[in-house]
Each structure stands twice: as structure tokens, then as C-alpha cells.
C-alpha atoms as a PDB file:
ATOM      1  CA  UNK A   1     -13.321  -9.088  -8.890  1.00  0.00           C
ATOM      2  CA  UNK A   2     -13.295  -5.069  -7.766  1.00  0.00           C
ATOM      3  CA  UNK A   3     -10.170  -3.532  -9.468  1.00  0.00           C
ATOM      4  CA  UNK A   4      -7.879  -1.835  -7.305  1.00  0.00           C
ATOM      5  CA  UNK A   5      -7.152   0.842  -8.511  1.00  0.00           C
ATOM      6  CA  UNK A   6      -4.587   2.675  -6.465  1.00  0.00           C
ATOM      7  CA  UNK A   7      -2.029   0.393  -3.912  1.00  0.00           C
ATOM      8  CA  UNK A   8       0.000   2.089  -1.804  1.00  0.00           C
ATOM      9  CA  UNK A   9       3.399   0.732  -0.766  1.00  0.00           C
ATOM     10  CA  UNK A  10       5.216   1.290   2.756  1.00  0.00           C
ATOM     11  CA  UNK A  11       7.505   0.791   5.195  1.00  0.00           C
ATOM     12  CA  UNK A  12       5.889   0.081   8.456  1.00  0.00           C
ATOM     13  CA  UNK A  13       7.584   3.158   9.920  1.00  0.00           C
ATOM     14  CA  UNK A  14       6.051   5.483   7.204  1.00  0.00           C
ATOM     15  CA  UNK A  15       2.243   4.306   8.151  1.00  0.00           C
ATOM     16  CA  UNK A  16       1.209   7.913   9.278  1.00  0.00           C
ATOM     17  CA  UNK A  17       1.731   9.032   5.360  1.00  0.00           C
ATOM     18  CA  UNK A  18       0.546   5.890   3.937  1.00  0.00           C
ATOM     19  CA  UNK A  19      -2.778   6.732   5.787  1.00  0.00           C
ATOM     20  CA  UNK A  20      -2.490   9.982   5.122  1.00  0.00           C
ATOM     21  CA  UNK A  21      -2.645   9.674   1.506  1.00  0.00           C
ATOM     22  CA  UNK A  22      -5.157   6.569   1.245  1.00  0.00           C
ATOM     23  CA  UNK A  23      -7.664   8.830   3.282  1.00  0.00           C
ATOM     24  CA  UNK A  24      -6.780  11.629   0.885  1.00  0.00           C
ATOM     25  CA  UNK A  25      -7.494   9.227  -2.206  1.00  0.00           C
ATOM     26  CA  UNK A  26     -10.584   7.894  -0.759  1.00  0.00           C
ATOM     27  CA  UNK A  27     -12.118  11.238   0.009  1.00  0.00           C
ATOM     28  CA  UNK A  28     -11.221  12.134  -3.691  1.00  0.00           C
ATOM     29  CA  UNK A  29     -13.434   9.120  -5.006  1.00  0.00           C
ATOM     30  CA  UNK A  30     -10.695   6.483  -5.653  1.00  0.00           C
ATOM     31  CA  UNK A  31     -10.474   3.508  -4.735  1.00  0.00           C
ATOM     32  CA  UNK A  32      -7.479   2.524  -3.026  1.00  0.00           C
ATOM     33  CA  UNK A  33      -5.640  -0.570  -1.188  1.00  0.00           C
ATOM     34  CA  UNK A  34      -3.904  -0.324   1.687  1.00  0.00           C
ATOM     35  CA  UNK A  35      -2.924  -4.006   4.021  1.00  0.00           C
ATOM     36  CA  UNK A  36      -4.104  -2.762   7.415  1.00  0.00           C
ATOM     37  CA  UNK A  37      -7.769  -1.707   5.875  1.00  0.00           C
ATOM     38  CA  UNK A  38      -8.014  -4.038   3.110  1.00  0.00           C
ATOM     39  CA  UNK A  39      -6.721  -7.564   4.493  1.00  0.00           C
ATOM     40  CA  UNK A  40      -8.657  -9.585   7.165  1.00  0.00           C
ATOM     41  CA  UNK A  41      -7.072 -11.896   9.909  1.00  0.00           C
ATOM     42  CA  UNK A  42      -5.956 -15.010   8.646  1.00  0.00           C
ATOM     43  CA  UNK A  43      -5.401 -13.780   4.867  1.00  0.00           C
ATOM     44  CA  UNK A  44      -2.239 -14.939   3.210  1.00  0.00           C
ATOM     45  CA  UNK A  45      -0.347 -11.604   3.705  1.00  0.00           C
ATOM     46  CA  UNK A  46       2.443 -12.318   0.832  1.00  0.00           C
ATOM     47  CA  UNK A  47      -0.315 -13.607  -1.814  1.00  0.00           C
ATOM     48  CA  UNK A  48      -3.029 -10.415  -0.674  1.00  0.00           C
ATOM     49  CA  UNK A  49      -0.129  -7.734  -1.457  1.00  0.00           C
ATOM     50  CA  UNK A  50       1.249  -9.536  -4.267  1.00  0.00           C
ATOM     51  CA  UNK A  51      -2.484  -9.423  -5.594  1.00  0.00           C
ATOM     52  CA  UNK A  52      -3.138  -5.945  -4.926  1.00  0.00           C
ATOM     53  CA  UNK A  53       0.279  -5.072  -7.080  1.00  0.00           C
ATOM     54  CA  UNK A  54      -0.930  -7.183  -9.872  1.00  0.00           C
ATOM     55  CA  UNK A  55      -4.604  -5.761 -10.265  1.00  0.00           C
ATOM     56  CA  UNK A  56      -4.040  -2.108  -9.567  1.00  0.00           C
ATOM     57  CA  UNK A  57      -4.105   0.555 -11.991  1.00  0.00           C
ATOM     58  CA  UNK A  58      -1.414   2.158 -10.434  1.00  0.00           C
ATOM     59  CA  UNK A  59       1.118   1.367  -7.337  1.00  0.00           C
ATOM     60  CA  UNK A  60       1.925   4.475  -5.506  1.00  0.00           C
ATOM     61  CA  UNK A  61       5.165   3.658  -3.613  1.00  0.00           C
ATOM     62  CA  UNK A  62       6.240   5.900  -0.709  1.00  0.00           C
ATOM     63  CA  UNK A  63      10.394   6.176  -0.460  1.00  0.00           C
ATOM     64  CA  UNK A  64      12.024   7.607   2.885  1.00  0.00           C
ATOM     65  CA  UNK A  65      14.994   7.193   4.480  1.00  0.00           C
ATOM     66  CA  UNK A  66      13.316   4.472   6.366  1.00  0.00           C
ATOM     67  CA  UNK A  67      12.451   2.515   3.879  1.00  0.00           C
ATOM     68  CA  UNK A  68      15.575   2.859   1.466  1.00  0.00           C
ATOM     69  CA  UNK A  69      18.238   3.375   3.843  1.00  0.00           C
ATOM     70  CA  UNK A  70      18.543  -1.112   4.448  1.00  0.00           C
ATOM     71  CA  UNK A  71      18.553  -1.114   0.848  1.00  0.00           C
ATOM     72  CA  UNK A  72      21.804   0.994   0.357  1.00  0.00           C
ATOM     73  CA  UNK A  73      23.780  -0.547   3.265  1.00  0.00           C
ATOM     74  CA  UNK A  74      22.917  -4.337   1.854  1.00  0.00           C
END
């Protein structure tokens, strides 16, 4: 099995940076995960990201007002 070795976590809304920074990563040697490059139709999307957490090196999780906001109001 390839080790991931960056994963990148995102709200939907924040895809722009996500891409932004996996391109930057990639360009820099790394490799990194991100779902819309790295899973094909048909994968099991919860087990695939789960995965990716579990056998990266390091998660790189991307926080915006997007993507904590529903968590504050819950």
C-alpha cells in the first residue's frame, strides 16, 4: 500500500483552497490525497476518507467560516 502522506480535509464550499494547496503540495514533491482526485466512481466514499485519515502522515484540515459556522450553531 502507497502511504499517503498528506490528506487534506474540506468543506465542499472551500474546494478552490483545497485544490489550491494539493496542487501546491504536489508541485513541491509530496504526495497528497484529496477525494475528487484520489477516489474513483463507485468507491465506498466513508471507508476511502476514513482510510486516507488513518494512513497519512499528516491531515491538513482547512477551517472557514463555512465549514465551522454549522458546528457552533448545533
Amino acid at each position: 500500500m502507497v502511504k499517503k502522506i498528506w490528506s487534506i480535509s474540506y468543506a465542499r464550499e472551500d474546494f478552490d483552497v483545497a485544490l489550491r494547496l494539493y496542487n501546491e503540495l504536489k508541485n513541491a514533491g509530496l504526495t497528497a490525497w484529496l477525494d475528487k482526485y484520489k477516489m474513483l466512481p463507485g468507491q465506498n466514499w466513508g471507508y476511502e476518507i476514513q482510510d486516507a485519515l488513518e494512513h497519512s502522515r499528516y491531515i491538513i484540515p482547512l477551517f472557514s467560516s463555512t465549514s465551522v459556522l454549522p458546528l457552533c450553531v448545533q
